[in-house]
C-alpha atoms as a PDB file:
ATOM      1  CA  UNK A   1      86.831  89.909 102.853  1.00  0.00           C
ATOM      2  CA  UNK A   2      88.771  91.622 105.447  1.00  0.00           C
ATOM      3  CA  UNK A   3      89.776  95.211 105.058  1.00  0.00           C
ATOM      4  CA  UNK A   4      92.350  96.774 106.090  1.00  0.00           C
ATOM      5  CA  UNK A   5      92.109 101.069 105.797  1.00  0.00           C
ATOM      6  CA  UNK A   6      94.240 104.072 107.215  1.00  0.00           C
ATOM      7  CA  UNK A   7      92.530 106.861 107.234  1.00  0.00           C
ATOM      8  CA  UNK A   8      89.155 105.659 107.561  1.00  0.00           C
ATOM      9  CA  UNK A   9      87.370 109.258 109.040  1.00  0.00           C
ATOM     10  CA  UNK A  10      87.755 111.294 106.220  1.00  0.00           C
ATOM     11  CA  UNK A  11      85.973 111.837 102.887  1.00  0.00           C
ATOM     12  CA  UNK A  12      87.121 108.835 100.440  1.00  0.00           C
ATOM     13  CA  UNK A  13      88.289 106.554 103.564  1.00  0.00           C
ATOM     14  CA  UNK A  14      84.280 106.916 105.156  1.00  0.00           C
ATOM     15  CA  UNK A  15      82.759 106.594 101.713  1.00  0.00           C
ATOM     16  CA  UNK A  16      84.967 103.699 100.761  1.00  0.00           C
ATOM     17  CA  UNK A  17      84.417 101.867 104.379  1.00  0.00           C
ATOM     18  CA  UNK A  18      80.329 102.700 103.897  1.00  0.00           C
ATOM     19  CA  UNK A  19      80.791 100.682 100.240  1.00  0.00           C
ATOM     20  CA  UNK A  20      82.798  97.786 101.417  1.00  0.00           C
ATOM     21  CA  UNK A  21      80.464  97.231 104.657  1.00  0.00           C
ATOM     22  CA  UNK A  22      77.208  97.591 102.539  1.00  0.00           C
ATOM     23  CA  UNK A  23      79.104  95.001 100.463  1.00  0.00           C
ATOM     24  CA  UNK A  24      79.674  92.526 103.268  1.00  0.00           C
ATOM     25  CA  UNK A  25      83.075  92.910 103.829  1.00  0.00           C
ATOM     26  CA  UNK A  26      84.618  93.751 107.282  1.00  0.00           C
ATOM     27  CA  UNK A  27      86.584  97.081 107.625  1.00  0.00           C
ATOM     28  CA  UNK A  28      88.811  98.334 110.321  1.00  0.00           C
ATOM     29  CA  UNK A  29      90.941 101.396 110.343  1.00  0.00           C
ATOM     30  CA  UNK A  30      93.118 103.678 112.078  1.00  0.00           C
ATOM     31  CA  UNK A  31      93.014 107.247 111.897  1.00  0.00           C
ATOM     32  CA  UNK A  32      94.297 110.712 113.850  1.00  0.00           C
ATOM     33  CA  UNK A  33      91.660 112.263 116.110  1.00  0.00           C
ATOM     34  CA  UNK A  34      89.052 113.370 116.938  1.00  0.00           C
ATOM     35  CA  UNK A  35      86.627 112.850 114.861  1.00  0.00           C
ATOM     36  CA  UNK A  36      85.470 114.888 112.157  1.00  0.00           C
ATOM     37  CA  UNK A  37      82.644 117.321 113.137  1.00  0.00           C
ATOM     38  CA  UNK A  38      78.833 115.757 111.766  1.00  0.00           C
ATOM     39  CA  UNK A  39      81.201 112.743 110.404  1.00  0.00           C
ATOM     40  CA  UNK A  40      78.659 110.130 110.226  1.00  0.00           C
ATOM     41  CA  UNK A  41      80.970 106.895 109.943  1.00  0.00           C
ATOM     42  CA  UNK A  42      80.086 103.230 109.679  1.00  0.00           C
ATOM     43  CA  UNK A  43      79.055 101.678 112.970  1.00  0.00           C
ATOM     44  CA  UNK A  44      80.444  98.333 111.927  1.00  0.00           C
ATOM     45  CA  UNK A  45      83.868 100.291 110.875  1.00  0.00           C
ATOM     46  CA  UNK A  46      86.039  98.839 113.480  1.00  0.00           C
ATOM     47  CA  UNK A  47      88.059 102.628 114.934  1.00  0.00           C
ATOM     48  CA  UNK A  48      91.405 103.132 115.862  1.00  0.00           C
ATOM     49  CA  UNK A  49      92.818 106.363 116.360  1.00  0.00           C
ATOM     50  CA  UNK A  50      96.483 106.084 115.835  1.00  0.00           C
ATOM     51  CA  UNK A  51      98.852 107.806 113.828  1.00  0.00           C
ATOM     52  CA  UNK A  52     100.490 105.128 111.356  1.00  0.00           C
ATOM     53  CA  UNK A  53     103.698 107.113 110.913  1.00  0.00           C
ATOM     54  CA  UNK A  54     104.171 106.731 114.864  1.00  0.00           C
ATOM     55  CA  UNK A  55     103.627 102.914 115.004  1.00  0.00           C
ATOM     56  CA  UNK A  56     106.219 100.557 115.588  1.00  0.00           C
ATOM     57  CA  UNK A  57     106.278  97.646 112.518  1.00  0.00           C
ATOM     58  CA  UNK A  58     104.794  95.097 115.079  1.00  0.00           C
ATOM     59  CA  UNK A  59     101.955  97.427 116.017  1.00  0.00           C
ATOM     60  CA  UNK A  60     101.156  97.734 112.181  1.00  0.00           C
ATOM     61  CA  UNK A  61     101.342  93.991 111.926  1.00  0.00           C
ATOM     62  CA  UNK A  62      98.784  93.369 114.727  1.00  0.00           C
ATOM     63  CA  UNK A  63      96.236  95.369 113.579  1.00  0.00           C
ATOM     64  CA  UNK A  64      96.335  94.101 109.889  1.00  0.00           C
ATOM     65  CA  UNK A  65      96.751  90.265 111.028  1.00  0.00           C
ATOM     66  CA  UNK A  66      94.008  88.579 109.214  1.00  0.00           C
ATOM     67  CA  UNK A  67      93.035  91.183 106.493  1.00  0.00           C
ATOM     68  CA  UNK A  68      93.086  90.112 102.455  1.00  0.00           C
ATOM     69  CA  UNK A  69      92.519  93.631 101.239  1.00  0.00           C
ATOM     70  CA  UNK A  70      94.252  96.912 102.268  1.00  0.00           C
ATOM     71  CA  UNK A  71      93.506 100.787 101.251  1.00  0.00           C
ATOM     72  CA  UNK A  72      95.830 103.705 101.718  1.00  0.00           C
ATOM     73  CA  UNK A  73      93.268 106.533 102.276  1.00  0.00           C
ATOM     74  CA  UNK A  74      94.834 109.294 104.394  1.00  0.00           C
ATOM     75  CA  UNK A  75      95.366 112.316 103.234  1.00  0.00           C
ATOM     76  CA  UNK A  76      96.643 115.771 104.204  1.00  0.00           C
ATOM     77  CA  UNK A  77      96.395 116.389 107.794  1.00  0.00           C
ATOM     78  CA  UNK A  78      95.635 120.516 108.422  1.00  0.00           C
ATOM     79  CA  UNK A  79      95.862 119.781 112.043  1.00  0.00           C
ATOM     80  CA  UNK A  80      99.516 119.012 111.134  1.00  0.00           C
ATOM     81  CA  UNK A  81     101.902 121.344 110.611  1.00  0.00           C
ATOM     82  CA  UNK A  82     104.978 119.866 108.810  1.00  0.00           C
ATOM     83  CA  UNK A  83     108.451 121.360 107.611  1.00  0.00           C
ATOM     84  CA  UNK A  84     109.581 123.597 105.561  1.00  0.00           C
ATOM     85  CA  UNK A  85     110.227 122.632 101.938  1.00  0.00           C
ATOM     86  CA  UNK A  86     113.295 122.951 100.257  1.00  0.00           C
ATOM     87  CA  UNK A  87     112.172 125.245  97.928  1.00  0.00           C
ATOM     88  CA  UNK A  88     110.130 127.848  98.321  1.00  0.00           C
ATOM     89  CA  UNK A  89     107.468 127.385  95.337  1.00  0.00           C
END
């Protein structure tokens, strides 16, 4: 099967792609870069580094043509610094 990931650098996106590859299955994946530091990913992991909330729908399309399976594994970004919430908590 064909597998579809974003956020395939970090902890349960690696450890999931590792899995599915030992498995047989193929997995590609974006993700934001660089790499993690000592990060030892899959080799067959096919990389993108792309952040998914800048992607046009067509882009997204393209790079999950073909895929059966799909996993949402990003997570919060530190290198990120969002917004203010509403509240103050």
């Amino acid at each position: 099967m064909k597998v579809f990931m974003i956020g395939g650098t970090g902890l349960i996106g690696s450890q999931s792609a590792r899995l599915l590859i030992e498995r047989g299955h193929e997995v590609s994946s974006i993700a934001l870069p660089p790499l993690p530091e000592g990060e030892q990913l899959p080799k067959e992991m096919k990389l993108t580094f792309a952040n998914y909330m800048e992607l046009d729908d067509q882009k997204l399309i393209d790079l999950m043509s073909g895929c059966e399976g799909f996993i949402f594994a990003a997570g919060v970004d530190e290198r990120i610094e969002g917004t203010k919430p509403i509240y103050d908590f």
